[in-house]
PDB file of N, CA and C in Angstrom:
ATOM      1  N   UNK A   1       1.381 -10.481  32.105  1.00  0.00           N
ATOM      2  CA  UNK A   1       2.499 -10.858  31.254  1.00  0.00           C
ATOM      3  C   UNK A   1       2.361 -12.337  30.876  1.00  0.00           C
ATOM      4  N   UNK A   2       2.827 -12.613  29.530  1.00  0.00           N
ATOM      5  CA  UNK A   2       2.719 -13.890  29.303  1.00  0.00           C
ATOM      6  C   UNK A   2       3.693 -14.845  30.298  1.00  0.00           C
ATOM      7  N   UNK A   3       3.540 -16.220  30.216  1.00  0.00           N
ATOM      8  CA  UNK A   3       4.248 -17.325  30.937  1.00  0.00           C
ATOM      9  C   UNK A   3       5.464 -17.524  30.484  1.00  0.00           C
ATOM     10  N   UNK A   4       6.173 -16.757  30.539  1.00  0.00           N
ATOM     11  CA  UNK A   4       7.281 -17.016  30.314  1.00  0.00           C
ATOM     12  C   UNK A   4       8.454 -18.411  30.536  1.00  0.00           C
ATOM     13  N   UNK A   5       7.477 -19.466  31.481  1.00  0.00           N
ATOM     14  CA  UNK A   5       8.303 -20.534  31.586  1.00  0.00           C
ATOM     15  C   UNK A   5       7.859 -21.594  30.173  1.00  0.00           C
ATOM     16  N   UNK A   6       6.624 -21.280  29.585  1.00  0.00           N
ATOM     17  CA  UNK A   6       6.215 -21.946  28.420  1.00  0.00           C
ATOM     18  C   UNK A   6       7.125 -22.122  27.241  1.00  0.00           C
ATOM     19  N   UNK A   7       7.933 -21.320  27.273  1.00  0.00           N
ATOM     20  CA  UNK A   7       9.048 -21.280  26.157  1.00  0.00           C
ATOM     21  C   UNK A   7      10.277 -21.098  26.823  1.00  0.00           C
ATOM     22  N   UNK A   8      10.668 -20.432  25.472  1.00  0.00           N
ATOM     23  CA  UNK A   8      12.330 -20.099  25.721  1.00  0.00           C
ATOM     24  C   UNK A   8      12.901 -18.537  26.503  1.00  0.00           C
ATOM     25  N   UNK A   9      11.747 -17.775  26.230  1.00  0.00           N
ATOM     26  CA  UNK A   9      12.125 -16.570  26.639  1.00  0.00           C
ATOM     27  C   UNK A   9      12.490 -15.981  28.046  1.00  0.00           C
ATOM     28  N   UNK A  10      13.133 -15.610  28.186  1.00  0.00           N
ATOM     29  CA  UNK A  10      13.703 -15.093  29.954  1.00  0.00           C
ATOM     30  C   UNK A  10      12.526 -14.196  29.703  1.00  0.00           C
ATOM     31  N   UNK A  11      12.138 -13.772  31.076  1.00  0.00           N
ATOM     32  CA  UNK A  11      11.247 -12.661  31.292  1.00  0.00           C
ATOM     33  C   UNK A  11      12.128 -11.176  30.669  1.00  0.00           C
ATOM     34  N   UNK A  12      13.177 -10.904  30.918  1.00  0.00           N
ATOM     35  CA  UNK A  12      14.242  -9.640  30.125  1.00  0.00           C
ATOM     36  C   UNK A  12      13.943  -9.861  28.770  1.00  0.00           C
ATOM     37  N   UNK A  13      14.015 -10.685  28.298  1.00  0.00           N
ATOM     38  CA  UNK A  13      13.654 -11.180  26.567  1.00  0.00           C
ATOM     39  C   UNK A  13      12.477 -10.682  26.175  1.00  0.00           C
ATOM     40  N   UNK A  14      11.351 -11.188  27.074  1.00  0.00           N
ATOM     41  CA  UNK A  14      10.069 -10.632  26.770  1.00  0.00           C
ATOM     42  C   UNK A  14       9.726  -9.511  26.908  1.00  0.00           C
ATOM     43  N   UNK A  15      10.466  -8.621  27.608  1.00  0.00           N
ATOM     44  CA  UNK A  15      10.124  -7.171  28.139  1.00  0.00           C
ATOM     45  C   UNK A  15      11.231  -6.561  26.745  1.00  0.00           C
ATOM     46  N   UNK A  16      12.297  -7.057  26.327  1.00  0.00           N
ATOM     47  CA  UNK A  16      13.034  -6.505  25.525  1.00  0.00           C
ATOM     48  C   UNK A  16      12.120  -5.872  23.782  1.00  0.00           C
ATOM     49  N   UNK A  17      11.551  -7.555  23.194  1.00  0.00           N
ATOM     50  CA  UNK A  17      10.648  -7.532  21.875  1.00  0.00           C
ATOM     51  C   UNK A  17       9.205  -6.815  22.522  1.00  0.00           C
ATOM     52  N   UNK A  18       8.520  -6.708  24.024  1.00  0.00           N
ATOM     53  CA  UNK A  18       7.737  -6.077  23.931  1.00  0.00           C
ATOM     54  C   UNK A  18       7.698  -4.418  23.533  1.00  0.00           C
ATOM     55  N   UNK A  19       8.805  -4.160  24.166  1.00  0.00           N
ATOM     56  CA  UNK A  19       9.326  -2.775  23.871  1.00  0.00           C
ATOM     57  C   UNK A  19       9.834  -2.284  22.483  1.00  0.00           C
ATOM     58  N   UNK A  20      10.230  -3.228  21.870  1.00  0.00           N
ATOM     59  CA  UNK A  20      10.498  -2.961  20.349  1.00  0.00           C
ATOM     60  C   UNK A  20       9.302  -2.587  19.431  1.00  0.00           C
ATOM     61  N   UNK A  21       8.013  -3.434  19.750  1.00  0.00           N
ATOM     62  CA  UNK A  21       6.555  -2.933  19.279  1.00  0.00           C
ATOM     63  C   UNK A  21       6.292  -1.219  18.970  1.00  0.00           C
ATOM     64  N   UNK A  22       6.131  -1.216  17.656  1.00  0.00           N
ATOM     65  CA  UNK A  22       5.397   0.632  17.582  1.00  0.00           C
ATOM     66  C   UNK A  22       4.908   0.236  18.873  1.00  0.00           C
ATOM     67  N   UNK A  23       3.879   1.705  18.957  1.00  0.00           N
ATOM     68  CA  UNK A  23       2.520   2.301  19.503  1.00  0.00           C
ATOM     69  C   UNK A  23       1.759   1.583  18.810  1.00  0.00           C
ATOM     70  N   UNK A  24       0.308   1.505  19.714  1.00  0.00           N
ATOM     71  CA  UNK A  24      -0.591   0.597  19.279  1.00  0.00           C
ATOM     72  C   UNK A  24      -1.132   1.517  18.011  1.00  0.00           C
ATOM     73  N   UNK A  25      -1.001   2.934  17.966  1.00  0.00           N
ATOM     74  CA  UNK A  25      -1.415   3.748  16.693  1.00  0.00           C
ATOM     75  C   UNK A  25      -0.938   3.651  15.474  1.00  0.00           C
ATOM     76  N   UNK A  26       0.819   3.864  15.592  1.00  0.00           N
ATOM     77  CA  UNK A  26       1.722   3.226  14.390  1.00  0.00           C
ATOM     78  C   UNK A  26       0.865   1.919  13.530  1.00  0.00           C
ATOM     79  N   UNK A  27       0.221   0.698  14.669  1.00  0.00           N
ATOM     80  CA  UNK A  27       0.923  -0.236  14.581  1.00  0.00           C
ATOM     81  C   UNK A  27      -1.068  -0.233  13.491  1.00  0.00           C
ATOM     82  N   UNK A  28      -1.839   0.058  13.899  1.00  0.00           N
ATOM     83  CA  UNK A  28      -3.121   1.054  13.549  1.00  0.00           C
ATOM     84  C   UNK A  28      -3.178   1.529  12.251  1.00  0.00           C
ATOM     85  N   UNK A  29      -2.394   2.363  12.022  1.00  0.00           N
ATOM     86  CA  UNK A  29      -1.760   2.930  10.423  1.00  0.00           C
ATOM     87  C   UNK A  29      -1.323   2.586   9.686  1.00  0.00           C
ATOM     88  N   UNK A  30      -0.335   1.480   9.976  1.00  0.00           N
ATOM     89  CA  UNK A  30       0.325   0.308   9.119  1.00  0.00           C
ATOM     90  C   UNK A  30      -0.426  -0.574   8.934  1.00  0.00           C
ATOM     91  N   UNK A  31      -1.710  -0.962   9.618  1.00  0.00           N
ATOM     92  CA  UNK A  31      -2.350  -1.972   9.581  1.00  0.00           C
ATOM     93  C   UNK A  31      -3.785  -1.518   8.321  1.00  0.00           C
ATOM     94  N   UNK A  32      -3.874   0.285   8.162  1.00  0.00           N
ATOM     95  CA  UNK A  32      -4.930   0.553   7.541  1.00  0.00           C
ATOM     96  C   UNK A  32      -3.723   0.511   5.841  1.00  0.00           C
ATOM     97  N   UNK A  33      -2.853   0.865   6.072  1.00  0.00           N
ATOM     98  CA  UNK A  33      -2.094   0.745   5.137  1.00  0.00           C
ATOM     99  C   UNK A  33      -1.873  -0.071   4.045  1.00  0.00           C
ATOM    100  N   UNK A  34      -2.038  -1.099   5.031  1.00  0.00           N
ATOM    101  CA  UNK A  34      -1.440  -2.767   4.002  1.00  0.00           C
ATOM    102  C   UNK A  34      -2.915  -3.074   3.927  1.00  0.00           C
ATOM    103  N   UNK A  35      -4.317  -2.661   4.211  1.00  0.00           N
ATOM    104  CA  UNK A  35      -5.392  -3.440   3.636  1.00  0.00           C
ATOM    105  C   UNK A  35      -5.561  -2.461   2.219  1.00  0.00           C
ATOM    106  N   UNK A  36      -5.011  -1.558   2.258  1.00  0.00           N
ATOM    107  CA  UNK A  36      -5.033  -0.904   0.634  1.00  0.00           C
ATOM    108  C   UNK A  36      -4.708  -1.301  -0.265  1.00  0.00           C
ATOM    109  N   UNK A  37      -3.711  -2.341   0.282  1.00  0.00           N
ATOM    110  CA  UNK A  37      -2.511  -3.159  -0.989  1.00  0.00           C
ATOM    111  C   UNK A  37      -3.844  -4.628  -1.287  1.00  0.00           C
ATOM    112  N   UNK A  38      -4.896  -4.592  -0.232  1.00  0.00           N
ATOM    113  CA  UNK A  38      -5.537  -6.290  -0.315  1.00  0.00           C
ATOM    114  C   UNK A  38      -6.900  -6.178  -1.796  1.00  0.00           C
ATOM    115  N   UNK A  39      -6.648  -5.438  -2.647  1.00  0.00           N
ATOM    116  CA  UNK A  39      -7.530  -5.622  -3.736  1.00  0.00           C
ATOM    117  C   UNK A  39      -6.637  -5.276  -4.796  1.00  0.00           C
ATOM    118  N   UNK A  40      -6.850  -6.769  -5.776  1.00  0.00           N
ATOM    119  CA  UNK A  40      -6.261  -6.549  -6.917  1.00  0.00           C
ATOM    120  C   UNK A  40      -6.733  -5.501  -7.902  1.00  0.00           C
ATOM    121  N   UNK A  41      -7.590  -4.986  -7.945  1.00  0.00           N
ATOM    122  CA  UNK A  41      -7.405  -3.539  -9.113  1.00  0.00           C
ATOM    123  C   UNK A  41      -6.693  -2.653  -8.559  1.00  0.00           C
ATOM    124  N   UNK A  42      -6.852  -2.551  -7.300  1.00  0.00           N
ATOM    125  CA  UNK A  42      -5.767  -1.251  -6.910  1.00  0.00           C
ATOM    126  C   UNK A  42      -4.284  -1.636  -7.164  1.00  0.00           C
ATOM    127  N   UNK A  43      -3.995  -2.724  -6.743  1.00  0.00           N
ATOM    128  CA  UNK A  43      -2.625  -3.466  -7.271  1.00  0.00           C
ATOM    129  C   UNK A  43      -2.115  -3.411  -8.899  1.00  0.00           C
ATOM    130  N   UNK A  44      -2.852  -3.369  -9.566  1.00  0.00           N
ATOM    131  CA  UNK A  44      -2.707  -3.149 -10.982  1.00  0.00           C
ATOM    132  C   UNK A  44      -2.774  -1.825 -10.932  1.00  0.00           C
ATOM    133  N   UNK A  45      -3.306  -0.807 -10.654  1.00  0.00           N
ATOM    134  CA  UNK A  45      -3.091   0.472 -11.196  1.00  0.00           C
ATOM    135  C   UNK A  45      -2.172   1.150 -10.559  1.00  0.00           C
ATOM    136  N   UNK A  46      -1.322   0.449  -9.590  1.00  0.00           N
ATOM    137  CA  UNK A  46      -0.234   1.163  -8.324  1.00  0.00           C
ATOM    138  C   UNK A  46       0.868   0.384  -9.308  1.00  0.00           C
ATOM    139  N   UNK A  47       0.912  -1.027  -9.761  1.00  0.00           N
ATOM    140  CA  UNK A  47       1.982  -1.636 -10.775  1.00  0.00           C
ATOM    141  C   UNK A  47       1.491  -0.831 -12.197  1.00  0.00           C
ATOM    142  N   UNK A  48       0.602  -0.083 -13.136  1.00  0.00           N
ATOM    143  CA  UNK A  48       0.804   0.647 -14.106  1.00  0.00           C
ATOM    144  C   UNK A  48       1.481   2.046 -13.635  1.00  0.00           C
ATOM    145  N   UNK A  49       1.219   2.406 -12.072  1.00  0.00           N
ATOM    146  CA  UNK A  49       1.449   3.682 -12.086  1.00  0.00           C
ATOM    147  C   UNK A  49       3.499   3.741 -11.808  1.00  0.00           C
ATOM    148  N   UNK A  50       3.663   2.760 -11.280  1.00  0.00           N
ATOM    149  CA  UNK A  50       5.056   2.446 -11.134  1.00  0.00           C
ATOM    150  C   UNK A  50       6.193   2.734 -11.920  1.00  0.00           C
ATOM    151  N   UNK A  51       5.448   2.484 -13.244  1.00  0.00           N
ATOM    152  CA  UNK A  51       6.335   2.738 -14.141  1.00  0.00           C
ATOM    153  C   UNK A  51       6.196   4.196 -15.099  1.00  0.00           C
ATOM    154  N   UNK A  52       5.068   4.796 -14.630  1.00  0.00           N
ATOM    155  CA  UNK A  52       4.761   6.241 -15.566  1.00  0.00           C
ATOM    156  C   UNK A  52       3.457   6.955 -15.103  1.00  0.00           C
ATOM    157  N   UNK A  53       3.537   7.730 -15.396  1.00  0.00           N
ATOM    158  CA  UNK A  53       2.031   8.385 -14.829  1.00  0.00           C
ATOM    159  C   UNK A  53       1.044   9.074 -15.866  1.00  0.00           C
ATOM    160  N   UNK A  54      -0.261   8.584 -15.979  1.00  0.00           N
ATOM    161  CA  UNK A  54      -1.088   8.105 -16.798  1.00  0.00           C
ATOM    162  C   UNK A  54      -2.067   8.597 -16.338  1.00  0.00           C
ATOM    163  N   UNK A  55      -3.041   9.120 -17.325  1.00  0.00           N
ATOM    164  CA  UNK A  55      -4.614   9.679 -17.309  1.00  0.00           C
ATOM    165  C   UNK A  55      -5.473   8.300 -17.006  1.00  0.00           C
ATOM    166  N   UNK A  56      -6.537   9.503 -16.535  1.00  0.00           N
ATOM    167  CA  UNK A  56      -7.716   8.413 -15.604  1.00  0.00           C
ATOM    168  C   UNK A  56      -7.919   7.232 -16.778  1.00  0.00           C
ATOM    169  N   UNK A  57      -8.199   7.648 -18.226  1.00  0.00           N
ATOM    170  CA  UNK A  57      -8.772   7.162 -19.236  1.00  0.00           C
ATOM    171  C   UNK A  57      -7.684   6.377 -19.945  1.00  0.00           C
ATOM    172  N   UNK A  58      -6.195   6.226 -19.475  1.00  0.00           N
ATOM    173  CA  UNK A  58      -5.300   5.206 -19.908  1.00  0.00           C
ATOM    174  C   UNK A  58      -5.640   4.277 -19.181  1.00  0.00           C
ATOM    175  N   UNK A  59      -5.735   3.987 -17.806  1.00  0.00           N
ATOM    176  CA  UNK A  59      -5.800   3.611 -17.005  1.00  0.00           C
ATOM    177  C   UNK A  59      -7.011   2.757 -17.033  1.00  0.00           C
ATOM    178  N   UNK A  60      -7.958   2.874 -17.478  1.00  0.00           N
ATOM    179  CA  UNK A  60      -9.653   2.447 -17.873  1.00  0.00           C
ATOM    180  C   UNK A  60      -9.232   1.570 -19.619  1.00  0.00           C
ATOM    181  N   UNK A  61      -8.567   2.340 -19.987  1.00  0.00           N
ATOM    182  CA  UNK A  61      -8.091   1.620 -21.325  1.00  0.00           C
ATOM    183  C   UNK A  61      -7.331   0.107 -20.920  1.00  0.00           C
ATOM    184  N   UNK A  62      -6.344   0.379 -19.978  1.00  0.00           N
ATOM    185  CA  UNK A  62      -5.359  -0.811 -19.980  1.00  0.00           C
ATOM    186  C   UNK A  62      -6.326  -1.815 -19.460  1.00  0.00           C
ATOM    187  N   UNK A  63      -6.966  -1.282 -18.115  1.00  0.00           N
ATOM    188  CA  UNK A  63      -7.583  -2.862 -17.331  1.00  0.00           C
ATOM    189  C   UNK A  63      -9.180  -2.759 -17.996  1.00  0.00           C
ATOM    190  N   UNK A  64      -9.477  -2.043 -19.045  1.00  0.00           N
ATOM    191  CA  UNK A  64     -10.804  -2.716 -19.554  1.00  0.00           C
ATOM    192  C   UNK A  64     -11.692  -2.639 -18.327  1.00  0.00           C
ATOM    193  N   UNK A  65     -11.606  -1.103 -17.934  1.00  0.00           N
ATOM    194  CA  UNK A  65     -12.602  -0.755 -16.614  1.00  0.00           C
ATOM    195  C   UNK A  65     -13.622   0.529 -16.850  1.00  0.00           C
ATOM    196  N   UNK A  66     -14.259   0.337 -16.288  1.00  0.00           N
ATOM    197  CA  UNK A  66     -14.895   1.947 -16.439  1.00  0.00           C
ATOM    198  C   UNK A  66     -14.491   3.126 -15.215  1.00  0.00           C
ATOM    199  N   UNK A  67     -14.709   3.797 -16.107  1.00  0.00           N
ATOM    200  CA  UNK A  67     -14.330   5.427 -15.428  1.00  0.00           C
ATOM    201  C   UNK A  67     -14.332   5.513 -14.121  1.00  0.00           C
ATOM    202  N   UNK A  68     -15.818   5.261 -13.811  1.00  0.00           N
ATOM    203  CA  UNK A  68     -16.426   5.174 -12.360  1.00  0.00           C
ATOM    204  C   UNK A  68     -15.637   4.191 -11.456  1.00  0.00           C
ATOM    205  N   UNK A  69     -15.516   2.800 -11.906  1.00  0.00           N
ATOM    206  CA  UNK A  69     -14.853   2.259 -11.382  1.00  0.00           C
ATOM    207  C   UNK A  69     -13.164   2.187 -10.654  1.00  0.00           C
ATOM    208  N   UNK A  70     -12.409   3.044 -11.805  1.00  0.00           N
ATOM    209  CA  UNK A  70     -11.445   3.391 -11.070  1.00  0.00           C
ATOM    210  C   UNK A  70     -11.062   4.915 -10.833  1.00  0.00           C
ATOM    211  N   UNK A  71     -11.845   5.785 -11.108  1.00  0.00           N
ATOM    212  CA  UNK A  71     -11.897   6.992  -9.824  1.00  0.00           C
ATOM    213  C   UNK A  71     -12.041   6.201  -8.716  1.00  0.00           C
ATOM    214  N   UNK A  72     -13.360   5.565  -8.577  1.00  0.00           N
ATOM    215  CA  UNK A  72     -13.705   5.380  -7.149  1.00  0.00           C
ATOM    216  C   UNK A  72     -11.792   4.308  -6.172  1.00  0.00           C
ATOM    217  N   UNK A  73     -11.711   3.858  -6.974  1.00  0.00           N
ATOM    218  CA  UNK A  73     -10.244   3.245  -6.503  1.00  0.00           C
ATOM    219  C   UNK A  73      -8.914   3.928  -6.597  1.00  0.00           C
ATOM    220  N   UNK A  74      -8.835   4.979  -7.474  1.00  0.00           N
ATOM    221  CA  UNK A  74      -7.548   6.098  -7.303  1.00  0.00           C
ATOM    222  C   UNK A  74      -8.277   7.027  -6.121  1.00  0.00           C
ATOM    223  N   UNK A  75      -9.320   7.071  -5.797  1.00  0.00           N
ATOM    224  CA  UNK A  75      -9.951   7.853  -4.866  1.00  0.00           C
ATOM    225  C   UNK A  75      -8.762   7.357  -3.224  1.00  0.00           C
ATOM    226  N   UNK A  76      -9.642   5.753  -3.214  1.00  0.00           N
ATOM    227  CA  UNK A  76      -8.603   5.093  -2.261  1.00  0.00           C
ATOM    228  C   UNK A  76      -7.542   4.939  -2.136  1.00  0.00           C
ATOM    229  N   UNK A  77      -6.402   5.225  -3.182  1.00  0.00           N
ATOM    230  CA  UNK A  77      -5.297   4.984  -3.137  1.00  0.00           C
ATOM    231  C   UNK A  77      -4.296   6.936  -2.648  1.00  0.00           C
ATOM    232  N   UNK A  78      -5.363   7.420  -3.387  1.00  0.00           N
ATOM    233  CA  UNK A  78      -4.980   8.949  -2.997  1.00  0.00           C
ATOM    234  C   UNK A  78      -5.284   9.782  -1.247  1.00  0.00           C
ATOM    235  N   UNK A  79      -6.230   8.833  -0.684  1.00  0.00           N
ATOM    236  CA  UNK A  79      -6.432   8.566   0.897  1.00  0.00           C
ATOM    237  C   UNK A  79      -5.355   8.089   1.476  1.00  0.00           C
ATOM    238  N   UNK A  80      -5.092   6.882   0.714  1.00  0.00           N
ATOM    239  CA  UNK A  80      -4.051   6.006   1.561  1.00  0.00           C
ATOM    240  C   UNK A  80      -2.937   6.790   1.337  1.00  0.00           C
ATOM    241  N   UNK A  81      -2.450   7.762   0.648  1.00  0.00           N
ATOM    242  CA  UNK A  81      -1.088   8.313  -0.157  1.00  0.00           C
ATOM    243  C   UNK A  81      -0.345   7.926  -0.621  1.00  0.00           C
ATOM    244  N   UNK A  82      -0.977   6.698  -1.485  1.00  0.00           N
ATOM    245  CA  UNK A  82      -0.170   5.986  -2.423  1.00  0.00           C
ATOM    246  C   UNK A  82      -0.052   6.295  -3.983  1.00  0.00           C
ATOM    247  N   UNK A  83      -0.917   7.635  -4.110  1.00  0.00           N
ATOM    248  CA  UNK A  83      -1.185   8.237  -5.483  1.00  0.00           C
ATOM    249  C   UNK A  83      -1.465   9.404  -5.255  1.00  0.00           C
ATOM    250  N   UNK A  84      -0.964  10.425  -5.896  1.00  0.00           N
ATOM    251  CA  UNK A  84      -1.262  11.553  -5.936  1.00  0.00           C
ATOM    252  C   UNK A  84      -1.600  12.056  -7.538  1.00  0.00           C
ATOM    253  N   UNK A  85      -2.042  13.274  -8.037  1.00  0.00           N
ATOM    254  CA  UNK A  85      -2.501  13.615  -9.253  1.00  0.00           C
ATOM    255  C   UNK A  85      -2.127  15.086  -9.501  1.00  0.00           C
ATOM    256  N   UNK A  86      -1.834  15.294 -10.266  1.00  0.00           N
ATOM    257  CA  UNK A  86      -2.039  16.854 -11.198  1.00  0.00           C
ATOM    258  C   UNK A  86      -3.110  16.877 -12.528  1.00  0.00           C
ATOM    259  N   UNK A  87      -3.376  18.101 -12.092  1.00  0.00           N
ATOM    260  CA  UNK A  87      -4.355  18.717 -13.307  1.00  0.00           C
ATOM    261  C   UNK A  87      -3.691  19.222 -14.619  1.00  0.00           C
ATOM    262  N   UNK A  88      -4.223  18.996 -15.871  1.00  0.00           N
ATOM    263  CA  UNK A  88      -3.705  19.692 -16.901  1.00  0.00           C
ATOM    264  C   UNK A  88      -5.061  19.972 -17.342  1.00  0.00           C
ATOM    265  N   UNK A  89      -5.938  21.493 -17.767  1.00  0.00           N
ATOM    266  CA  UNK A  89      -7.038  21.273 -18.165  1.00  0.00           C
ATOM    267  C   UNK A  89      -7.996  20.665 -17.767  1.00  0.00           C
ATOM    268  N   UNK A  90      -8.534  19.622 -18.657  1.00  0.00           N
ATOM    269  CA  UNK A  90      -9.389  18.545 -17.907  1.00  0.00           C
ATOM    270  C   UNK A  90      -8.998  17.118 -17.608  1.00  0.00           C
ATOM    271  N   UNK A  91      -7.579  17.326 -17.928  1.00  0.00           N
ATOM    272  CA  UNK A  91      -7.621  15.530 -17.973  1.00  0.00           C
ATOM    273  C   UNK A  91      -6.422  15.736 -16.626  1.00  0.00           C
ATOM    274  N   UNK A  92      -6.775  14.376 -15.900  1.00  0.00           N
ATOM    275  CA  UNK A  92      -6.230  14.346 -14.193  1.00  0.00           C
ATOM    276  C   UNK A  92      -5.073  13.149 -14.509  1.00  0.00           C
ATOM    277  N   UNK A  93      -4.098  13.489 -14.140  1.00  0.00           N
ATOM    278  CA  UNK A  93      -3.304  12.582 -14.351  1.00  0.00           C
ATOM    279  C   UNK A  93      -2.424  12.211 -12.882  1.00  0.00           C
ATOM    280  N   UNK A  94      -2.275  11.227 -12.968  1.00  0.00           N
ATOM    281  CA  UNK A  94      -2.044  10.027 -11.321  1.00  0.00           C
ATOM    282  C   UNK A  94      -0.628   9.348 -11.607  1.00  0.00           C
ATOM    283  N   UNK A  95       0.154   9.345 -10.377  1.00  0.00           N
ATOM    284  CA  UNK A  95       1.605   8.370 -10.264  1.00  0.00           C
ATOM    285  C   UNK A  95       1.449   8.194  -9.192  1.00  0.00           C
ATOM    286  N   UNK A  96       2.341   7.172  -8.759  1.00  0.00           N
ATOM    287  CA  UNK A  96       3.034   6.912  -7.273  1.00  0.00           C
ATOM    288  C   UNK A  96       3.220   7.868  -6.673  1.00  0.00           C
ATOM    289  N   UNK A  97       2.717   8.131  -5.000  1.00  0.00           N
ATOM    290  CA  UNK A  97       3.219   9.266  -4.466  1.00  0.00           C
ATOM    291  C   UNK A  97       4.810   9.279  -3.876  1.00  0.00           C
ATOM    292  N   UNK A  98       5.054   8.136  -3.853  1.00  0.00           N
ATOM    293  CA  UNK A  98       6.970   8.112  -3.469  1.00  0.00           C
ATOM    294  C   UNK A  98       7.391   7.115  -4.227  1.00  0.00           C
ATOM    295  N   UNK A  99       8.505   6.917  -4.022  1.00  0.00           N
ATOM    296  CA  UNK A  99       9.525   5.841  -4.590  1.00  0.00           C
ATOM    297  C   UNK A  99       9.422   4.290  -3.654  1.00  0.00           C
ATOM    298  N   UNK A 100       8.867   4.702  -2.306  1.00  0.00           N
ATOM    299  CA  UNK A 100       8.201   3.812  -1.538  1.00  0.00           C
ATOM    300  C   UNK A 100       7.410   2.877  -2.145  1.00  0.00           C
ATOM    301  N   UNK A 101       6.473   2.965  -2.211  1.00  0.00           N
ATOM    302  CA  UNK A 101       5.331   2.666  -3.007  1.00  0.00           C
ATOM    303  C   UNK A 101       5.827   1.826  -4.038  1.00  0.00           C
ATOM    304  N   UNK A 102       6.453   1.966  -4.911  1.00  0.00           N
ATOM    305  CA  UNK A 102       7.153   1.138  -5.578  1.00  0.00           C
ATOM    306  C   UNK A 102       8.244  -0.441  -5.547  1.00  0.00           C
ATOM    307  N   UNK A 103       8.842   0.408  -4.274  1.00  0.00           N
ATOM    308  CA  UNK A 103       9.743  -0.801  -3.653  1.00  0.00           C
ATOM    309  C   UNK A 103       8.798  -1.478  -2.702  1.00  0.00           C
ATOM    310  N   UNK A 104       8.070  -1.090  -2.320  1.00  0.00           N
ATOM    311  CA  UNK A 104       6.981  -1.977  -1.431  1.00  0.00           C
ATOM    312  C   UNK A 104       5.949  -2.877  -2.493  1.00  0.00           C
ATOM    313  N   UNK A 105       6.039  -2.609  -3.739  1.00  0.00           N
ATOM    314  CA  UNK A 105       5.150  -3.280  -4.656  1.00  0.00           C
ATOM    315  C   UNK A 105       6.251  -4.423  -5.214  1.00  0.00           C
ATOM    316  N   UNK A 106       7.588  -4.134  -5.493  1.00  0.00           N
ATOM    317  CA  UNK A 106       8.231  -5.224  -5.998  1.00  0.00           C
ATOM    318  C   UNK A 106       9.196  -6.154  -4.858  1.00  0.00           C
ATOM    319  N   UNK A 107       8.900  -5.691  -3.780  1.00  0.00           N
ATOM    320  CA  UNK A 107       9.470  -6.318  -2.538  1.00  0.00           C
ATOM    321  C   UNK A 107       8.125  -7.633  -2.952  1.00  0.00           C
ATOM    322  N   UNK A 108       7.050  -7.382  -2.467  1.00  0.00           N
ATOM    323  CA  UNK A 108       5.866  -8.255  -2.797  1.00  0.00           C
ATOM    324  C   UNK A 108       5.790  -9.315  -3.610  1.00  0.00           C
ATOM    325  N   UNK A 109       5.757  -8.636  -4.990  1.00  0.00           N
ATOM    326  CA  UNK A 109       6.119  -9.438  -5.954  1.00  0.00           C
ATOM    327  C   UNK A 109       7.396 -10.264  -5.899  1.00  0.00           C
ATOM    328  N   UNK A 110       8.587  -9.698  -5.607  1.00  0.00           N
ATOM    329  CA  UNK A 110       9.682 -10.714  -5.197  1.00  0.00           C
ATOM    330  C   UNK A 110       9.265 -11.949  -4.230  1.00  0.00           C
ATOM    331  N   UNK A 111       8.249 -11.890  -3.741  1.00  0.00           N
ATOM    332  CA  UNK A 111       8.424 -12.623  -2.174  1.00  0.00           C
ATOM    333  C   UNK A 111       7.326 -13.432  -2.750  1.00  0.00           C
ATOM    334  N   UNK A 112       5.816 -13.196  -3.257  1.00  0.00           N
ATOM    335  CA  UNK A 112       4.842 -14.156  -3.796  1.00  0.00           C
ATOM    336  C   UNK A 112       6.021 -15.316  -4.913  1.00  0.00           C
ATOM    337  N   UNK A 113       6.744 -14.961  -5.888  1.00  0.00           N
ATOM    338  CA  UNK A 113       7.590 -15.135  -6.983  1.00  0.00           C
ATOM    339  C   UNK A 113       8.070 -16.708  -6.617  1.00  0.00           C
ATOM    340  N   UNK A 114       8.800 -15.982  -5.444  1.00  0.00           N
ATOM    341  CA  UNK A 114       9.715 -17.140  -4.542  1.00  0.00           C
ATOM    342  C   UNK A 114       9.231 -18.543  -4.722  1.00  0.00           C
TER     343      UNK A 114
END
């Protein structure tokens, strides 16, 4: 246990916030979670998808990307379950998989803003 005379914390204090901690797995999942959010193209196509849901080839249109390039990154974002897709024919079309996803993108932006 840490030294508890080093600070302020009673030893009850420290046993209290240790116990508040997820599982080291939670804490694991949240941690694979938020490195999804750490590349800006995926950030741009999770802020286009926010507001509507859009073919692979809008999506390549707006950020001036190629095809390959962002499959391979809706690939990652559809792992992480931050995007999901339906088929029409041939063309695949992608949104936000919750309403989450969204408020976790403008929570962000609120807070860089600041």
């Amino acid at each position: 246990m840490a030294d508890v005379d080093a600070c302020n914390l009673t030893e009850n204090e420290v046993k209290i916030l240790a116990d508040r901690l997820p599982i080291e797995e939670v804490l694991q999942d949240l941690s694979d979670f938020l490195k999804v959010f750490g590349d800006p193209t995926r950030i741009r196509i999770l802020f286009l998808l926010r507001d509507r849901e859009l073919c692979v080839q809008d999506i390549c249109a707006v950020l001036n990307m190629q095809q390959a390039a962002i499959s391979h990154q809706l690939k990652l974002l559809r792992q992480a379950r931050l995007a999901r897709y339906r088929r029409e024919g041939k063309m695949v079309f992608y949104t936000l998989n919750d309403n989450h996803i969204g408020a976790i993108l403008n929570l962000g932006l609120e807070h860089v803003e600041e």
